[in-house]
N, C-alpha and C. Protein backbone atom coordinates (compact mmCIF):
# COMPACT_ATOMS: atom_id res chain seq x y z
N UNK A 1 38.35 124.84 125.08
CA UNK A 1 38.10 123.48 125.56
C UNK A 1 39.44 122.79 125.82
N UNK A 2 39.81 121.94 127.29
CA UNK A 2 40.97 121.30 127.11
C UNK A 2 41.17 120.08 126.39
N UNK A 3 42.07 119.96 126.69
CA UNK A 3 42.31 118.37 125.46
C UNK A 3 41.47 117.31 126.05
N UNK A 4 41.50 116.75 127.28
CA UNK A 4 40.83 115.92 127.52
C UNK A 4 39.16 115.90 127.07
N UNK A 5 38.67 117.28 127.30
CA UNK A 5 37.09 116.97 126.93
C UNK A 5 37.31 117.36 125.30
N UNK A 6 38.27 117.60 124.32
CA UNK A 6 37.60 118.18 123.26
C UNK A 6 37.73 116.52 122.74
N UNK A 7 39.01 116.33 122.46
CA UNK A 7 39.39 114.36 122.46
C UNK A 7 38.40 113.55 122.84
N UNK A 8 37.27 113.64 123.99
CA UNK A 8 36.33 112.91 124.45
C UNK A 8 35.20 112.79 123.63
N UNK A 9 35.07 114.46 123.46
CA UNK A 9 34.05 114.57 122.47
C UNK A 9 34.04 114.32 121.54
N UNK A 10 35.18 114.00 120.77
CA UNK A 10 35.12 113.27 119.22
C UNK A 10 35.44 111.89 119.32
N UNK A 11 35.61 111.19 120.21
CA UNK A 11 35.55 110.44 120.58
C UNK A 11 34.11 109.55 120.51
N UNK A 12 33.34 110.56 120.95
CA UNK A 12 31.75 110.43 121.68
C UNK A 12 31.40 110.15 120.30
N UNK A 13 31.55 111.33 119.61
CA UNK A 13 30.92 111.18 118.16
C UNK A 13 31.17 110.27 116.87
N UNK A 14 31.98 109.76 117.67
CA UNK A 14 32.31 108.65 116.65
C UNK A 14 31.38 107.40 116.97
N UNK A 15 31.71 106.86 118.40
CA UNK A 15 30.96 106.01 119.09
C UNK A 15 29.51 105.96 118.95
N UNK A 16 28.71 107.47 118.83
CA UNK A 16 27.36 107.08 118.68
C UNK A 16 27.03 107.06 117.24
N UNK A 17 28.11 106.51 116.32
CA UNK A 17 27.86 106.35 114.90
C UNK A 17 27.34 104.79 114.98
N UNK A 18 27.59 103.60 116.24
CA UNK A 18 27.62 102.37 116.54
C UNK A 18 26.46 102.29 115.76
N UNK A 19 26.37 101.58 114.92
CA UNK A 19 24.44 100.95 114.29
C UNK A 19 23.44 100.20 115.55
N UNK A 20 24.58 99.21 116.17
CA UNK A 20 24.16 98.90 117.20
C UNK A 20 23.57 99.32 118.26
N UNK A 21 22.83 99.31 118.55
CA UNK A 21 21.62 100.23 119.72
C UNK A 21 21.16 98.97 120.93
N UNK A 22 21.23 99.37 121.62
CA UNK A 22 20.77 98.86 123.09
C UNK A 22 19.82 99.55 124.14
N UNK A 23 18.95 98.91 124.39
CA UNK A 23 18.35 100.26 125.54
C UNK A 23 18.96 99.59 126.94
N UNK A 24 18.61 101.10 127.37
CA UNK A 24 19.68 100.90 129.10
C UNK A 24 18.65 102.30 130.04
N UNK A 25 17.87 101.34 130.91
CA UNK A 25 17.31 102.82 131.14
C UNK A 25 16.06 103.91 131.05
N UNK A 26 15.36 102.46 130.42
CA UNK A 26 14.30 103.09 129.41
C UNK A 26 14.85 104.05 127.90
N UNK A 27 16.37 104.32 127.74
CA UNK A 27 16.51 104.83 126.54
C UNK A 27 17.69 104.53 125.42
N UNK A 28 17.60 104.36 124.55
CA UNK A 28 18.22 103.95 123.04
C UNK A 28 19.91 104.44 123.25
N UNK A 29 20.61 103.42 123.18
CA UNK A 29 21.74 104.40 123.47
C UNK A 29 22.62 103.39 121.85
N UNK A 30 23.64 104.24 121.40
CA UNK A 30 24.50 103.52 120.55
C UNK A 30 25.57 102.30 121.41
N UNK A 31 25.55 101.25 120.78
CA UNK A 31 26.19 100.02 121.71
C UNK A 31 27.26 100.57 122.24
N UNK A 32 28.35 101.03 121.62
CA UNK A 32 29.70 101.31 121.80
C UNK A 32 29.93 102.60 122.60
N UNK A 33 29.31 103.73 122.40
CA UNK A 33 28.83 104.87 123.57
C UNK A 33 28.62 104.50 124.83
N UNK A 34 27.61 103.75 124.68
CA UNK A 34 27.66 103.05 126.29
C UNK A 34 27.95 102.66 126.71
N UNK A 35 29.03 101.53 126.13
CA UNK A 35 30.04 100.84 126.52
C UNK A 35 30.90 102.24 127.14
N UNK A 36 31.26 102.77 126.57
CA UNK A 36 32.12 103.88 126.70
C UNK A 36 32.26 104.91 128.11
N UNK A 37 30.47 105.01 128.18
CA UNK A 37 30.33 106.00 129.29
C UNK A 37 30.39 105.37 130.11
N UNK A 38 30.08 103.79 130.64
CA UNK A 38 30.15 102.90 131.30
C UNK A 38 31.89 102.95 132.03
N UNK A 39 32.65 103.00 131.15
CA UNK A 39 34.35 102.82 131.44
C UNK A 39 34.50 103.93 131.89
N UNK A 40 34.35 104.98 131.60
CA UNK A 40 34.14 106.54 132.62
C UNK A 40 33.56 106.61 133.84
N UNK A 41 32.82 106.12 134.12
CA UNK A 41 32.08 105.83 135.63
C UNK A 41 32.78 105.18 135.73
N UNK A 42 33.04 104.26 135.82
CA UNK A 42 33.73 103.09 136.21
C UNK A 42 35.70 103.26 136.86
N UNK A 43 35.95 103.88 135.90
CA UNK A 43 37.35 104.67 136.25
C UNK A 43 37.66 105.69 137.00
N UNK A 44 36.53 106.78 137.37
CA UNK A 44 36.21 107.79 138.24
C UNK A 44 35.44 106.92 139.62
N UNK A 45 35.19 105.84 139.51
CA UNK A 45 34.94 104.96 141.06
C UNK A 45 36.22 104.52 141.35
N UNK A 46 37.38 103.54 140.25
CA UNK A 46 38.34 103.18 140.79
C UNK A 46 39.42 104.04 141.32
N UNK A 47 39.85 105.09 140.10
CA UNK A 47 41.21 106.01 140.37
C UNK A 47 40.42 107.68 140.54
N UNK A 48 40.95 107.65 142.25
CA UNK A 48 40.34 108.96 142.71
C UNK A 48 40.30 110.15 141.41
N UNK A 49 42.01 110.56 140.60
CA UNK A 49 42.17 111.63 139.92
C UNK A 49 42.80 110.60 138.49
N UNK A 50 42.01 109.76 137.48
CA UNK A 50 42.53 109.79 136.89
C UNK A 50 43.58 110.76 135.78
N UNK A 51 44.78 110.06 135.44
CA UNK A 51 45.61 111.24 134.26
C UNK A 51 44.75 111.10 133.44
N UNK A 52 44.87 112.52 132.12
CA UNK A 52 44.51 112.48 131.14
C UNK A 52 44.86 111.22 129.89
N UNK A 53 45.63 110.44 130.15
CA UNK A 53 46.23 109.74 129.46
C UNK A 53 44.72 108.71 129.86
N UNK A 54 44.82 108.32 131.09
CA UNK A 54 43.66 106.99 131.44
C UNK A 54 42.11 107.53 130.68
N UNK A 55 42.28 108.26 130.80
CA UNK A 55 40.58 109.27 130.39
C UNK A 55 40.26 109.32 129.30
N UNK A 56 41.24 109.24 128.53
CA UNK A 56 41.01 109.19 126.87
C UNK A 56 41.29 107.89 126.45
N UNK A 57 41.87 107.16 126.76
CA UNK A 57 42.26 105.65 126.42
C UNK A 57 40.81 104.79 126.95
N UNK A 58 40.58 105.12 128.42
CA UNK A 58 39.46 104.44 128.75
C UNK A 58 38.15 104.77 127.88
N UNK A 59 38.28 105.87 127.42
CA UNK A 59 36.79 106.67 126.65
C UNK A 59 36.83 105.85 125.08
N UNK A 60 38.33 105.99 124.30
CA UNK A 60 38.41 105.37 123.57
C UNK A 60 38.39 103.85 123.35
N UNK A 61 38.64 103.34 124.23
CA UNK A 61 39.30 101.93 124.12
C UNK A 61 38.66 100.75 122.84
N UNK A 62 37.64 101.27 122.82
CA UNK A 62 36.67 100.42 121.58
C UNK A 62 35.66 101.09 120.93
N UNK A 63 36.41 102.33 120.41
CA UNK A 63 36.11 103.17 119.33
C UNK A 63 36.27 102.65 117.67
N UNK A 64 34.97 102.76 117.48
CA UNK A 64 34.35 101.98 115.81
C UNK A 64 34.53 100.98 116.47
N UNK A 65 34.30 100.20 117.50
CA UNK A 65 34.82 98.77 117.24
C UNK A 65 33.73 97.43 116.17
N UNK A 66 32.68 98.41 116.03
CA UNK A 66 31.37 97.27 115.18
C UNK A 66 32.66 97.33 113.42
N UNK A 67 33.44 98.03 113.24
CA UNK A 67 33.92 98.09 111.63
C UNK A 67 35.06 96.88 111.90
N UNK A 68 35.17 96.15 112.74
CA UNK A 68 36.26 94.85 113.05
C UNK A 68 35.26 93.76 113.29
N UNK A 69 34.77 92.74 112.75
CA UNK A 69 33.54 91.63 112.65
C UNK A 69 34.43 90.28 113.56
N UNK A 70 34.08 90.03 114.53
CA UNK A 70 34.39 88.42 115.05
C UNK A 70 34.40 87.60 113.83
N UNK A 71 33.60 87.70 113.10
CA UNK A 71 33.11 86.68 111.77
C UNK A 71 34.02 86.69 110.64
N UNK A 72 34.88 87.92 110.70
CA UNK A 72 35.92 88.18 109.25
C UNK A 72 37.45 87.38 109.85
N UNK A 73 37.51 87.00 110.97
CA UNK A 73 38.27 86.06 111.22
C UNK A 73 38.25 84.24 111.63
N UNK A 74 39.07 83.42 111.70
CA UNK A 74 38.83 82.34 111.88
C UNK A 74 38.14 81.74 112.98
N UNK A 75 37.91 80.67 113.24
CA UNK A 75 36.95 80.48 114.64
C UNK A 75 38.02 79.92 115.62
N UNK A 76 38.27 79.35 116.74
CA UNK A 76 39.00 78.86 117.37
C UNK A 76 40.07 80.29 117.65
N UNK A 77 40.55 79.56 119.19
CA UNK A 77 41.22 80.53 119.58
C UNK A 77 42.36 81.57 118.94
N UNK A 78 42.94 80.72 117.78
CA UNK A 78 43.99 81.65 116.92
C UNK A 78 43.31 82.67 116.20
N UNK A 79 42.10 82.37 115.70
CA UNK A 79 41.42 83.05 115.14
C UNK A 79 40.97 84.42 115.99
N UNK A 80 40.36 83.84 117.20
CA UNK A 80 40.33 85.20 118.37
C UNK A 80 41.08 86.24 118.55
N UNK A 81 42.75 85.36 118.66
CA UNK A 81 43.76 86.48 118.81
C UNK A 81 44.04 87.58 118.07
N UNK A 82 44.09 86.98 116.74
CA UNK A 82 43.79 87.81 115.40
C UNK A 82 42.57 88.63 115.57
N UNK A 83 41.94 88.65 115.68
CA UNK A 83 40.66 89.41 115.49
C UNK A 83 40.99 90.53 116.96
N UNK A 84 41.46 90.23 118.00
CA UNK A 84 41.77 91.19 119.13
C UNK A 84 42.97 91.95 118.70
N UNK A 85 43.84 91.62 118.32
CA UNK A 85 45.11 92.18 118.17
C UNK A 85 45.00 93.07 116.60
N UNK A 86 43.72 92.66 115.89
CA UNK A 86 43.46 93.81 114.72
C UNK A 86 42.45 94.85 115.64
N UNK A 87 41.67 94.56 116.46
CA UNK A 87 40.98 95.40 117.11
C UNK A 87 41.74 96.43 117.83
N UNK A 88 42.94 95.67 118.92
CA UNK A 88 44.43 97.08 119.25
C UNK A 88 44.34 97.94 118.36
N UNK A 89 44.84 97.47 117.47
CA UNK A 89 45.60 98.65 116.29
C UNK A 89 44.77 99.35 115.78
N UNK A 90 43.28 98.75 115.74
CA UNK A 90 42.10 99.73 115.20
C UNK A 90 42.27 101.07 115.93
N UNK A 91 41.45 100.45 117.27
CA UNK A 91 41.08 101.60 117.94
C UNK A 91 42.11 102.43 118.34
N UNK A 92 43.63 102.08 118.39
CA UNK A 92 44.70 102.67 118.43
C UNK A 92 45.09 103.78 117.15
N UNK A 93 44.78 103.23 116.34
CA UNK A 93 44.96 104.58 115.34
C UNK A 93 43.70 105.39 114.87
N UNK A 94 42.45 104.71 115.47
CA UNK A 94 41.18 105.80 115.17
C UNK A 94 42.25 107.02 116.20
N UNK A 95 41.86 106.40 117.49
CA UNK A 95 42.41 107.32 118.47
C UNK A 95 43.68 108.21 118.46
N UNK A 96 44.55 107.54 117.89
CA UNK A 96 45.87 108.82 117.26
C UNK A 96 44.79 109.50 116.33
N UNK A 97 44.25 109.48 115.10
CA UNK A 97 44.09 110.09 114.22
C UNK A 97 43.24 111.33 115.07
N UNK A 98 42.22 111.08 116.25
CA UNK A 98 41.82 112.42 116.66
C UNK A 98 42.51 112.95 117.31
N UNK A 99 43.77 112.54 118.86
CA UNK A 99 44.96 113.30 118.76
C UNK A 99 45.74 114.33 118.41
N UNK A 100 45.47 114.00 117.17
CA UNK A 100 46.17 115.00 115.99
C UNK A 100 45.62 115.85 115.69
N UNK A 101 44.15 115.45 115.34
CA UNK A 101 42.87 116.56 115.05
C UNK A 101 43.38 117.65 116.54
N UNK A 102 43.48 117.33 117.73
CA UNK A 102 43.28 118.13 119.03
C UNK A 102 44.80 118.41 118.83
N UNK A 103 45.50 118.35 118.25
CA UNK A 103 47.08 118.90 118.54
C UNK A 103 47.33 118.48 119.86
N UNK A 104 47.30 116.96 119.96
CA UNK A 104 48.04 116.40 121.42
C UNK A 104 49.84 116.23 121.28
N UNK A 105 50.39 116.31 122.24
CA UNK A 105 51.70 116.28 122.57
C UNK A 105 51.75 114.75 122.00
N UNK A 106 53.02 114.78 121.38
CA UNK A 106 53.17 113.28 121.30
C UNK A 106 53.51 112.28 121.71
N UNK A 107 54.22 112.91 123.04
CA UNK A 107 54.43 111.93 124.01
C UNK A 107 53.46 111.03 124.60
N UNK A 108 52.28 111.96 124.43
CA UNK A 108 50.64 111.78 125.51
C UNK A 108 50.09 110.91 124.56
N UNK A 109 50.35 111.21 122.98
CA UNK A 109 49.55 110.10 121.99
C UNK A 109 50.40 109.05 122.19
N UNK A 110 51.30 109.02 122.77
CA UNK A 110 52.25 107.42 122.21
C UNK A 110 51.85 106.56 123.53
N UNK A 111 51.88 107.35 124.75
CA UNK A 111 51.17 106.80 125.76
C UNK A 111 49.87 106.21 125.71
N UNK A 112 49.00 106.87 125.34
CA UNK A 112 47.57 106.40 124.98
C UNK A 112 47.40 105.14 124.01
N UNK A 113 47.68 105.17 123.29
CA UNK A 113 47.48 104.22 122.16
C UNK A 113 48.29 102.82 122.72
N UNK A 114 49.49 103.24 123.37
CA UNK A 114 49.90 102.22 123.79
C UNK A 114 48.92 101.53 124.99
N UNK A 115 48.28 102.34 125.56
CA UNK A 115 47.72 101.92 126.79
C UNK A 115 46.32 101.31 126.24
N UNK A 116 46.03 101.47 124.84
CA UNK A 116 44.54 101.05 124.19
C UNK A 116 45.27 99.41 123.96
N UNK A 117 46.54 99.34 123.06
CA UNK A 117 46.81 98.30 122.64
C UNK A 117 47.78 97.28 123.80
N UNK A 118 47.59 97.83 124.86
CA UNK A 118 47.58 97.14 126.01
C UNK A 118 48.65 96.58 126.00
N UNK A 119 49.56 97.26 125.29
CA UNK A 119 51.46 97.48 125.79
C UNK A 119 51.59 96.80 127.18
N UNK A 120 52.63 96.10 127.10
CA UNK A 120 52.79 96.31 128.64
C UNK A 120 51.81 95.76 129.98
N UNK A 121 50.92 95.17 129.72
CA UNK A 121 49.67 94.91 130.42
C UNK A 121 50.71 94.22 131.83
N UNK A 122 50.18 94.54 132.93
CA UNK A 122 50.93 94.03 133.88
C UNK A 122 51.99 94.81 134.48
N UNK A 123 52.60 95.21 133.63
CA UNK A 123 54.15 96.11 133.82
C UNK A 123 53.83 97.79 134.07
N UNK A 124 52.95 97.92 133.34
CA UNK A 124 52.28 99.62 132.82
C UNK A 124 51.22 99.50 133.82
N UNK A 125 51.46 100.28 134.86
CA UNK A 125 50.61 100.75 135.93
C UNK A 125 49.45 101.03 134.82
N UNK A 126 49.32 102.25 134.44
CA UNK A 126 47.78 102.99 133.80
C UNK A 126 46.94 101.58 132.69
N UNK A 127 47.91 101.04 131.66
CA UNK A 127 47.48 99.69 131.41
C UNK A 127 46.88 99.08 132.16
N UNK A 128 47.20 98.71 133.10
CA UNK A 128 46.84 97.92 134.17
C UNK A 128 45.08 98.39 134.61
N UNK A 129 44.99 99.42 134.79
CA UNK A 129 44.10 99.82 135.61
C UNK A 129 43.18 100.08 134.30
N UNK A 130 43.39 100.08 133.29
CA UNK A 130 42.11 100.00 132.20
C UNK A 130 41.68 98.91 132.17
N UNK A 131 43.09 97.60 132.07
CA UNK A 131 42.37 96.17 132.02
C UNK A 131 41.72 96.00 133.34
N UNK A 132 42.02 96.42 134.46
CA UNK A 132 41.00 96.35 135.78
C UNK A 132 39.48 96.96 135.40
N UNK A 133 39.69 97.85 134.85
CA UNK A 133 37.85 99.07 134.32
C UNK A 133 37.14 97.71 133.86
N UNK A 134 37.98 97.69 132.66
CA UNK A 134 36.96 96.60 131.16
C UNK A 134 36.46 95.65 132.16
N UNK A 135 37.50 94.80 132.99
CA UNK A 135 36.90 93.56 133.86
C UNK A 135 35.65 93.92 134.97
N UNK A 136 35.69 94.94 135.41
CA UNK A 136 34.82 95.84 136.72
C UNK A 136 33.65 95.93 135.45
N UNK A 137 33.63 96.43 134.56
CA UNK A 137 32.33 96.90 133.57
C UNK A 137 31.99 96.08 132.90
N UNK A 138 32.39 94.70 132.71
CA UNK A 138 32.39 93.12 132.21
C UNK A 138 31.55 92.89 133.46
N UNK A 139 31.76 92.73 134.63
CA UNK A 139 30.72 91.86 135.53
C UNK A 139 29.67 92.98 136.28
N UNK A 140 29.47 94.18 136.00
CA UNK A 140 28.73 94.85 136.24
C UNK A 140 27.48 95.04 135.53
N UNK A 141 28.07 94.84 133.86
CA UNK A 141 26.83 95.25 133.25
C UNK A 141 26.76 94.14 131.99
N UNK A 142 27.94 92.74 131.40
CA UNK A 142 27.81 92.17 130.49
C UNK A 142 27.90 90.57 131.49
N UNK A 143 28.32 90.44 132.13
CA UNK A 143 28.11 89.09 132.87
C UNK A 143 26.77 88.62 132.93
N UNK A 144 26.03 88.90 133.23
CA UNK A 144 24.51 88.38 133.57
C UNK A 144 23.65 87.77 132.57
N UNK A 145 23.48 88.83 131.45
CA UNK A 145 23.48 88.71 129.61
C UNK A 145 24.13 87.47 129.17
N UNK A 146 25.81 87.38 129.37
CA UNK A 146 26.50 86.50 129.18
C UNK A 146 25.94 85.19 129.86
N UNK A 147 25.20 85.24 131.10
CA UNK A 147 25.58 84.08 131.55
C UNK A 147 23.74 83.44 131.09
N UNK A 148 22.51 84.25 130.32
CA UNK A 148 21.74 83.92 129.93
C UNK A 148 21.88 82.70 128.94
N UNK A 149 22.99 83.15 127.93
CA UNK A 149 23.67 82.29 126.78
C UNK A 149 24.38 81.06 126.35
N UNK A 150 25.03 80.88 127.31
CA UNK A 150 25.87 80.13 127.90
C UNK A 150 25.71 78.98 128.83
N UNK A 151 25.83 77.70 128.84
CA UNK A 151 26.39 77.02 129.63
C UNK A 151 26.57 77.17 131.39
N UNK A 152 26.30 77.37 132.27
CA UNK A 152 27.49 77.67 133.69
C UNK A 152 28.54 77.57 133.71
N UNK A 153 29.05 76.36 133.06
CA UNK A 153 30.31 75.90 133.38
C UNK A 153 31.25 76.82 132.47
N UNK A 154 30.67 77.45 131.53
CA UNK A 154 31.65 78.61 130.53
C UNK A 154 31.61 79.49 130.92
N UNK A 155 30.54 79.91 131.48
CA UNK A 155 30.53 80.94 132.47
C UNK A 155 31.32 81.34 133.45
N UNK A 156 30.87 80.29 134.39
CA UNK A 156 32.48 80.20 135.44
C UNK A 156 33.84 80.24 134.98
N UNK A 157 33.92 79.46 133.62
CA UNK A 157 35.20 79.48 133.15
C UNK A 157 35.56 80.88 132.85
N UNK A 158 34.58 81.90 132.17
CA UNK A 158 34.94 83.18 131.86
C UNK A 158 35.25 83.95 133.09
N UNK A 159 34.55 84.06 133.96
CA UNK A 159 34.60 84.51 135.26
C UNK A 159 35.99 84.56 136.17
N UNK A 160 35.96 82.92 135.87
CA UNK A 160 37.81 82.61 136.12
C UNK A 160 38.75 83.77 135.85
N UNK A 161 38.92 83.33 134.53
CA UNK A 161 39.58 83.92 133.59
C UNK A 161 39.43 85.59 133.79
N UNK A 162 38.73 86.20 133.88
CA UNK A 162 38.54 87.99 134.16
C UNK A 162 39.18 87.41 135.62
N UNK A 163 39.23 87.13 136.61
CA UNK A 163 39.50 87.61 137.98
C UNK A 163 41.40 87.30 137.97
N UNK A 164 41.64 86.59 136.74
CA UNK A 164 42.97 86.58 136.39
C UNK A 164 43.36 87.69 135.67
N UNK A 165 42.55 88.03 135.57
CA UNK A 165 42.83 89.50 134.47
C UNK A 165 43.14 90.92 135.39
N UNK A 166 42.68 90.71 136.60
CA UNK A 166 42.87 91.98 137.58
C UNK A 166 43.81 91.91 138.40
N UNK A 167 44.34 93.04 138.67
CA UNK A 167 45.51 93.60 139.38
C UNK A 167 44.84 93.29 140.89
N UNK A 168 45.82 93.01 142.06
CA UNK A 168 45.39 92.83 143.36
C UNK A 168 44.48 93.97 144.00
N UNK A 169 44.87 95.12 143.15
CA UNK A 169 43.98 96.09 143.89
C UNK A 169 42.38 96.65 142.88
N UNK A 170 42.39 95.96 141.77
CA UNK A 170 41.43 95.28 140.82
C UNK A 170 40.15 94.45 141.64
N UNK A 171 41.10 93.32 142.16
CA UNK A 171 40.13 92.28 142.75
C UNK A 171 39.69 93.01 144.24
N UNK A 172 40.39 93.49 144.61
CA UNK A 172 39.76 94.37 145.53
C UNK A 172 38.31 95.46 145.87
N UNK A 173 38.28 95.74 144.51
CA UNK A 173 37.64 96.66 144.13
C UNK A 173 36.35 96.42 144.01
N UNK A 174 35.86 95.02 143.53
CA UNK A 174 35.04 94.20 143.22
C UNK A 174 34.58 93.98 143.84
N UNK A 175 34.60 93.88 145.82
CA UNK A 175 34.00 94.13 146.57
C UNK A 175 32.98 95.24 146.78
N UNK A 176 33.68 96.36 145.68
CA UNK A 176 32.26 97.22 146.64
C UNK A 176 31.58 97.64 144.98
N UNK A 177 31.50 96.87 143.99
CA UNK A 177 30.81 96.76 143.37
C UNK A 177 28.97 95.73 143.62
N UNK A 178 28.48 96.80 142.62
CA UNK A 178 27.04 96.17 142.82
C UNK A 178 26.40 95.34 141.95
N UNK A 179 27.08 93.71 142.03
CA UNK A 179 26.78 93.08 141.23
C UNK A 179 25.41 92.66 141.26
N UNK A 180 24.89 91.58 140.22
CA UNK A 180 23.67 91.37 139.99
C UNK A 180 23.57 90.43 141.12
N UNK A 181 22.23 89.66 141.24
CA UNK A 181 22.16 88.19 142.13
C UNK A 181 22.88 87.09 141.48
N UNK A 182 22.39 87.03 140.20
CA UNK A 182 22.84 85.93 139.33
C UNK A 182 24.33 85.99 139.25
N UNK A 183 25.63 86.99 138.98
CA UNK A 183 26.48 87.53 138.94
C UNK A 183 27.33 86.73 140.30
N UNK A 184 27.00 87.30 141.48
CA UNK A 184 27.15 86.82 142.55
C UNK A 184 27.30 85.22 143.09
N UNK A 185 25.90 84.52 142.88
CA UNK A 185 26.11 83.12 142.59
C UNK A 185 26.99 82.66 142.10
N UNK A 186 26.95 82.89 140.52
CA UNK A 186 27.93 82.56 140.26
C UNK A 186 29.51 81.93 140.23
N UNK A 187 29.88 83.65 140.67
CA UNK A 187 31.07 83.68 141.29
C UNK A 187 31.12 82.79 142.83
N UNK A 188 30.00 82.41 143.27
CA UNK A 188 29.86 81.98 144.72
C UNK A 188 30.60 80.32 144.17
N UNK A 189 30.24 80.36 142.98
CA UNK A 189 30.09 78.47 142.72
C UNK A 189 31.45 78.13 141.96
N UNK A 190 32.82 79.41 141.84
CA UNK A 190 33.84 79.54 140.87
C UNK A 190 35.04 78.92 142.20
N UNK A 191 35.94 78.88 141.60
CA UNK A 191 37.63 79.15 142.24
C UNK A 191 37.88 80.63 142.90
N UNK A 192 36.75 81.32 142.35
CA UNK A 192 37.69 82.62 142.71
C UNK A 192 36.55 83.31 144.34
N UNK A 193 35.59 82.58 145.06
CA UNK A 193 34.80 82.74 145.81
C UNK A 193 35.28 83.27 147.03
């Protein structure tokens, strides 16, 4: 098995440990799995040949993430940051620790992890193009949900905010995505139209 699928696969198996369950499909999937396979499609639409480096970072990117609680940190935005920036380092060292299990080069683990904890965001091409995935798989499949909950006007504000989050050839991309109706509106009624 090469590194990329054996790494994926323990990867996988960690993810469908999620308690969290969602159906998608007519069928039961673990929250964080699907999140997961979601960023795999999603990265094989944007980058014709992703590297192995994008493939495992994108697969990983929010591995265990249910064992990090929004709730075990403060409320308000400082509190957020904290709670994201313990989430980096989570899924950054689940993900070294299987690495190691696969005898990855260490150059390739220092890359990865960096590219989970989003090193560089902006500067780091492959960074870049994960925070483009999460935002592409944010209004594909959690925007709509989101915008049940919510306000409009936070909505839009979130909406904002992700289309600031993508690289020019990010926002590009978003065109030939198949957003919802509601999704669409939306964005019809934002800054970013």
């Amino acid at each position: 098995m090469n590194l990329v699928k054996e790494a994926i696969a323990k990867i996988d198996q960690q993810n469908q440990k999620d308690p969290h369950t969602v159906i998608y499909k007519n069928q039961t999937w673990s929250k964080e799995y699907l999140n997961s396979v979601w960023m795999t499609e999603q990265l094989f639409q944007y980058v014709a040949a992703p590297s192995a480096a994008l493939q495992i970072a994108c697969r990983a990117h929010h591995i265990r993430r249910w064992e990090i609680q929004r709730s075990e940190y403060p409320s308000g935005k400082a509190g957020y940051y904290q709670w994201r920036t313990s989430l980096y380092a989570h899924h950054s060292s689940k993900t070294k620790n299987i690495l190691l299990e696969c005898e990855a080069n260490p150059i390739l683990i220092t890359q990865i992890c960096s590219i989970i904890e989003k090193k560089n965001l902006r500067k780091d091409h492959e960074t870049q193009i994960i925070e483009d995935v999460i935002c592409h798989v944010f209004l594909l499949y959690y925007a709509e949900a989101f915008s049940k909950k919510h306000p409009e006007a936070k909505v839009i504000d979130i909406l904002e905010k992700t289309w600031k989050k993508l690289s020019d050839a990010g926002k590009a991309h978003v065109e030939s995505l198949e957003l919802s109706k509601e999704v669409v509106l939306l964005i019809s009624k934002s800054n970013i139209a």
